[in-house]
C-alpha atoms as a PDB file:
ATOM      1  CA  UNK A   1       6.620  14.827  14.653  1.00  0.00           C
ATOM      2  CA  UNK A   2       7.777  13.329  11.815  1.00  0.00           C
ATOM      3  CA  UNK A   3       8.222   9.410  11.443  1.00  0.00           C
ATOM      4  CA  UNK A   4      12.360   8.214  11.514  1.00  0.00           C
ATOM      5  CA  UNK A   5      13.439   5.470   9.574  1.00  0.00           C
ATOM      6  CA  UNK A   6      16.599   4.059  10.515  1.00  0.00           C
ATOM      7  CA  UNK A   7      16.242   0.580   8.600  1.00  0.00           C
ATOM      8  CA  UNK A   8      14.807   0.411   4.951  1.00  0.00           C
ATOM      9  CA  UNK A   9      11.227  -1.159   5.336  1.00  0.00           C
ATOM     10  CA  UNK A  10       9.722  -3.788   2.725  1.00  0.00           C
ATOM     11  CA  UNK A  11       7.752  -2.312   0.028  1.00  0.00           C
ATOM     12  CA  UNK A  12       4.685  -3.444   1.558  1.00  0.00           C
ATOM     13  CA  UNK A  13       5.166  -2.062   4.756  1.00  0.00           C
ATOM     14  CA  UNK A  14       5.319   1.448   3.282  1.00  0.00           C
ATOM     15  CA  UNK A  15       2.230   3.462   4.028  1.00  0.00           C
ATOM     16  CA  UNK A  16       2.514   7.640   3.591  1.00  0.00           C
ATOM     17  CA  UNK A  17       0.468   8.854   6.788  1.00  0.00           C
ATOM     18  CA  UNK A  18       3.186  11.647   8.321  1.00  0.00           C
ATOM     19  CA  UNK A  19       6.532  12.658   6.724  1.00  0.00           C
ATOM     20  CA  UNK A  20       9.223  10.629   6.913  1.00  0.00           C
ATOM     21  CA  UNK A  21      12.174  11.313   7.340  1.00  0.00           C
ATOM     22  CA  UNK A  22      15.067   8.930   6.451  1.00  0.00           C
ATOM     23  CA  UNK A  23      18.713   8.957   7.594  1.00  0.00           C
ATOM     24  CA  UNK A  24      21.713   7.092   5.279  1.00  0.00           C
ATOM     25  CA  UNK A  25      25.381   6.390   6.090  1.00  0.00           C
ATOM     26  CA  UNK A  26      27.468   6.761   2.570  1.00  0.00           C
ATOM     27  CA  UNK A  27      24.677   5.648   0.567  1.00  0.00           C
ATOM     28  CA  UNK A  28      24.816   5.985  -3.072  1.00  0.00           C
ATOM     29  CA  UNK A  29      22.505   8.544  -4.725  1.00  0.00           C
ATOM     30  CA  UNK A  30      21.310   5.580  -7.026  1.00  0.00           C
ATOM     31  CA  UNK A  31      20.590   3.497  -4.303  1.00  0.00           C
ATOM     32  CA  UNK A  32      18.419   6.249  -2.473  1.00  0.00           C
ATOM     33  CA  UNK A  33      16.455   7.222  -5.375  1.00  0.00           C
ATOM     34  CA  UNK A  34      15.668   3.538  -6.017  1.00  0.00           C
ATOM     35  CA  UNK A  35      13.928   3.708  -2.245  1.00  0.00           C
ATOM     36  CA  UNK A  36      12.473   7.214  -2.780  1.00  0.00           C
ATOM     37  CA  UNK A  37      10.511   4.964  -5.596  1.00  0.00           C
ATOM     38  CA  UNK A  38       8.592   2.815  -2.965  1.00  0.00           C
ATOM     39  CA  UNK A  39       7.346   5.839  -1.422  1.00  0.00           C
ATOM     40  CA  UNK A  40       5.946   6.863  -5.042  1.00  0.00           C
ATOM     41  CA  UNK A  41       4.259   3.514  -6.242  1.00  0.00           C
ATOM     42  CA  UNK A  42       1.906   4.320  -3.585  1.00  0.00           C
ATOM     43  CA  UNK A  43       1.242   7.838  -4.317  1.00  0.00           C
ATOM     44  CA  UNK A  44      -2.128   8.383  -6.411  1.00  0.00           C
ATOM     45  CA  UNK A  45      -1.085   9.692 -10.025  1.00  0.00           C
ATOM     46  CA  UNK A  46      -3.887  12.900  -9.656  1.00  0.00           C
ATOM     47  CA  UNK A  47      -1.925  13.714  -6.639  1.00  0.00           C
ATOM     48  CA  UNK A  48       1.162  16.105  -7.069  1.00  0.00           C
ATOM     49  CA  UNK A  49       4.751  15.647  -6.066  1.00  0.00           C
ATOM     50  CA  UNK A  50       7.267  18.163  -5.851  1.00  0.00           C
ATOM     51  CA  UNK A  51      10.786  16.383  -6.397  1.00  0.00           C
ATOM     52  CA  UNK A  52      14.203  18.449  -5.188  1.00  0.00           C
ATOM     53  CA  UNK A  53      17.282  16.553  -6.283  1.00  0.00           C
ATOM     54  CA  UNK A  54      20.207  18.234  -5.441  1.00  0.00           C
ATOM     55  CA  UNK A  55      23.150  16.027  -7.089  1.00  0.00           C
ATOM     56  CA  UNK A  56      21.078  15.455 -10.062  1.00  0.00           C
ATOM     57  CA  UNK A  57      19.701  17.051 -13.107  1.00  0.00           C
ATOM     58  CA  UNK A  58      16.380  16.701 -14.225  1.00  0.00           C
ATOM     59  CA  UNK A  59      17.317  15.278 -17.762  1.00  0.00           C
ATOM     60  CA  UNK A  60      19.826  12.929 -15.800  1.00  0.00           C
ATOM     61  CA  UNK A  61      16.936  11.279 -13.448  1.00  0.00           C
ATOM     62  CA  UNK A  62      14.236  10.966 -15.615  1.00  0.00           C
ATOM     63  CA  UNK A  63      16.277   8.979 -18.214  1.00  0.00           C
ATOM     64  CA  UNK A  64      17.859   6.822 -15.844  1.00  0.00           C
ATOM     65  CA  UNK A  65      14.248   6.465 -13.299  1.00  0.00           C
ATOM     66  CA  UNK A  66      11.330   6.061 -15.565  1.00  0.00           C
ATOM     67  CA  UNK A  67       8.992   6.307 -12.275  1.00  0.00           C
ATOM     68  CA  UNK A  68       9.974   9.774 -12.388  1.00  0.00           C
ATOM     69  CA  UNK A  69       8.933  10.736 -15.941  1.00  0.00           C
ATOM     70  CA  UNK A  70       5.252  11.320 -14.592  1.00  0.00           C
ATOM     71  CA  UNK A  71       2.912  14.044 -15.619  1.00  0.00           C
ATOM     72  CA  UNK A  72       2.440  14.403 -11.783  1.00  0.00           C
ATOM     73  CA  UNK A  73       6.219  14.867 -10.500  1.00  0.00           C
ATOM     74  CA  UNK A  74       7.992  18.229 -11.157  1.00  0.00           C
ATOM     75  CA  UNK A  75      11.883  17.679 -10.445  1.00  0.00           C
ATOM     76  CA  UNK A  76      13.717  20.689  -9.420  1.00  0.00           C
ATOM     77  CA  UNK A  77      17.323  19.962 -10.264  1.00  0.00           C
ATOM     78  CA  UNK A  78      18.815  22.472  -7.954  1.00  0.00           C
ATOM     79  CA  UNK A  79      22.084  22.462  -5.926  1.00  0.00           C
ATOM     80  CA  UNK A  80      21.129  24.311  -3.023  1.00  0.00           C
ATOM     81  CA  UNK A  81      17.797  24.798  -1.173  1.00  0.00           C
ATOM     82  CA  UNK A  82      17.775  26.551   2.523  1.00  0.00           C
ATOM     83  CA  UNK A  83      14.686  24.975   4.507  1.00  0.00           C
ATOM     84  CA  UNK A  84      13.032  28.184   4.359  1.00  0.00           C
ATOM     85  CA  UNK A  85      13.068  29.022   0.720  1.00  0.00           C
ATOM     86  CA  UNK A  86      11.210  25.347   0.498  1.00  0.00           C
ATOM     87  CA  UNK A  87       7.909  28.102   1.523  1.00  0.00           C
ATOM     88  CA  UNK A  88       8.048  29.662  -1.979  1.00  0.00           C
ATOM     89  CA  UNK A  89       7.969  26.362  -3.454  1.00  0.00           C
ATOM     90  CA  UNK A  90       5.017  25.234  -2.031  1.00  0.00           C
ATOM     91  CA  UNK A  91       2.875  27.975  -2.743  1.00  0.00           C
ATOM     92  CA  UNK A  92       3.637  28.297  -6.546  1.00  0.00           C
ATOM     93  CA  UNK A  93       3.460  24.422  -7.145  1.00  0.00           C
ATOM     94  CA  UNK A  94       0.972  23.184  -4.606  1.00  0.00           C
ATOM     95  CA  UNK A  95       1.847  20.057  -4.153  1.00  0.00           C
ATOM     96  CA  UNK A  96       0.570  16.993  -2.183  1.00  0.00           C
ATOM     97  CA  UNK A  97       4.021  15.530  -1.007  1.00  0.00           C
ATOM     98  CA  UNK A  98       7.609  16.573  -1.655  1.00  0.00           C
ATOM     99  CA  UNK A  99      10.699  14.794  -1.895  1.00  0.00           C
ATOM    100  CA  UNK A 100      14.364  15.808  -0.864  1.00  0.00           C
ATOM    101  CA  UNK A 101      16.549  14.104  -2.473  1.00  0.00           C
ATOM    102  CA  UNK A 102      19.292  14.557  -0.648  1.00  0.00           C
ATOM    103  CA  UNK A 103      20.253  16.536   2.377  1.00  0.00           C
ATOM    104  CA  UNK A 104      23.455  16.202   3.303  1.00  0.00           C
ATOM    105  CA  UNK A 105      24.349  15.539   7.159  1.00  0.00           C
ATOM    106  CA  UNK A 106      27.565  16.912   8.294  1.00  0.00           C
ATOM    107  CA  UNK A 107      28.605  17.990  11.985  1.00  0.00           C
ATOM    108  CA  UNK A 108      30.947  20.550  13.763  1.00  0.00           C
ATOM    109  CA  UNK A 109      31.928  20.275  16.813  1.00  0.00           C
ATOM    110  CA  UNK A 110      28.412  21.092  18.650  1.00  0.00           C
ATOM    111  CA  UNK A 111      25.272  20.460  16.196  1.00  0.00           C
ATOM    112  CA  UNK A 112      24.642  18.221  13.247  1.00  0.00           C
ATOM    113  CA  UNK A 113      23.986  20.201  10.266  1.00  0.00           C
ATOM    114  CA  UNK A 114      21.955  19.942   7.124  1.00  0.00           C
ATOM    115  CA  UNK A 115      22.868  22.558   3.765  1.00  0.00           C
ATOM    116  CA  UNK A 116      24.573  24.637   7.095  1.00  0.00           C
ATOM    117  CA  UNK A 117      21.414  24.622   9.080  1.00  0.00           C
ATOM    118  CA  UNK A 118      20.693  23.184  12.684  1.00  0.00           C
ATOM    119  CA  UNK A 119      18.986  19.628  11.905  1.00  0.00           C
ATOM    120  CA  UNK A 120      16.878  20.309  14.731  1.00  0.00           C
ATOM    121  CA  UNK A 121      15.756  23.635  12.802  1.00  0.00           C
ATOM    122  CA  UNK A 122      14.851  22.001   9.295  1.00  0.00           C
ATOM    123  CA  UNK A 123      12.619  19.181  11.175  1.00  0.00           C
ATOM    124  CA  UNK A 124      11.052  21.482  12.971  1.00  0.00           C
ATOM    125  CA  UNK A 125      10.221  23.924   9.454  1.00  0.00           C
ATOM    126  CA  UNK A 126       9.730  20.784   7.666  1.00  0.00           C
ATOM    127  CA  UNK A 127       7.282  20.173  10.118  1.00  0.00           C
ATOM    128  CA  UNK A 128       5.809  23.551  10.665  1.00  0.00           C
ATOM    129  CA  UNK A 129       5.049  23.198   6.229  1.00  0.00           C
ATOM    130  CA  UNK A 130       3.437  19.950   6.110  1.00  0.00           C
ATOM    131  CA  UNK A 131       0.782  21.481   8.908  1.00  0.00           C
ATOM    132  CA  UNK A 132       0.498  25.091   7.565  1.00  0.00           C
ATOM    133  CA  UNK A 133       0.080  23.727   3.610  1.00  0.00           C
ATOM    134  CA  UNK A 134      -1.394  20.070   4.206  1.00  0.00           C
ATOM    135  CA  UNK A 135       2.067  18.585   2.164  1.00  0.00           C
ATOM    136  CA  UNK A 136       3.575  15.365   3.300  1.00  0.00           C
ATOM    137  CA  UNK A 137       7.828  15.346   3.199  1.00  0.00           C
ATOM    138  CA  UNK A 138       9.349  12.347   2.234  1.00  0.00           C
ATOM    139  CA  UNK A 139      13.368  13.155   3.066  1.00  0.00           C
ATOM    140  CA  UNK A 140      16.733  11.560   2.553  1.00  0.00           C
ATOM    141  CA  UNK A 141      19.239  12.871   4.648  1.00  0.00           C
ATOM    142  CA  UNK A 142      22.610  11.367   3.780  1.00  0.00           C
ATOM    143  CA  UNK A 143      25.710  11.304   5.821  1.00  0.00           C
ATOM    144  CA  UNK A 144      28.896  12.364   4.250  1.00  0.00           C
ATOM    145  CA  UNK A 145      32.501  13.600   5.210  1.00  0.00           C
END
């Protein structure tokens, strides 16, 4: 199951063995990418990372987060990804670890949701990816109204 991170750790203490998964209450999106940067620093240049950012464009991140202007990172700038269309994305890039940056948590009245999907149901595809293609997740989920 996937590691959950409800405190931010010290740079040090970061160590990419299982995908984490990492819950927010009204962050900023500056202040998660910043932390989405620890994970990186210890991420081996040869190795691949598939970037979603949802709230901002490619052109937008890399000239404002120079960790992210990397031979090794492609950034998908798109607004909306369903869990299971993540598949596709996998097998065309073949990455080593992906990065959501960010799901946004919301709730009805019986299930916590995540882009309209069951947040039980993304961990569990989330999951079911990192063992079928050997790809570690590293995910912000964000809580908003």
């Amino acid at each position: 199951m996937p590691v959950i991170i409800g405190t931010i750790k010290r740079k040090k203490d970061i160590c990419i063995e299982d995908n984490e998964i990492n819950f927010y209450n009204h962050e900023p999106s500056k202040k998660i990418v910043k932390y989405l940067n620890i994970y990186m620093d210890k991420i081996n240049i040869n190795e691949k990372i598939l970037y979603f950012s949802f709230y901002n464009s490619r052109k937008y991140l890399v000239k404002n987060y120079r960790f992210l202007d990397k031979e090794n990172i492609v950034i998908m700038d798109i607004g909306y990804l369903k869990v299971d269309d993540i598949e596709r994305y996998i097998i065309e890039q073949k990455p080593r670890y992906i990065f959501i940056n960010y799901y946004k948590l919301t709730s009805n009245r019986r299930n916590l949701l995540v882009m309209k999907e069951k947040l039980g149901y993304v961990l569990n595809k989330i999951e079911e990816y990192s063992k079928k293609y050997n790809v570690k997740f590293i995910v912000a989920i964000n809580k908003e109204n």
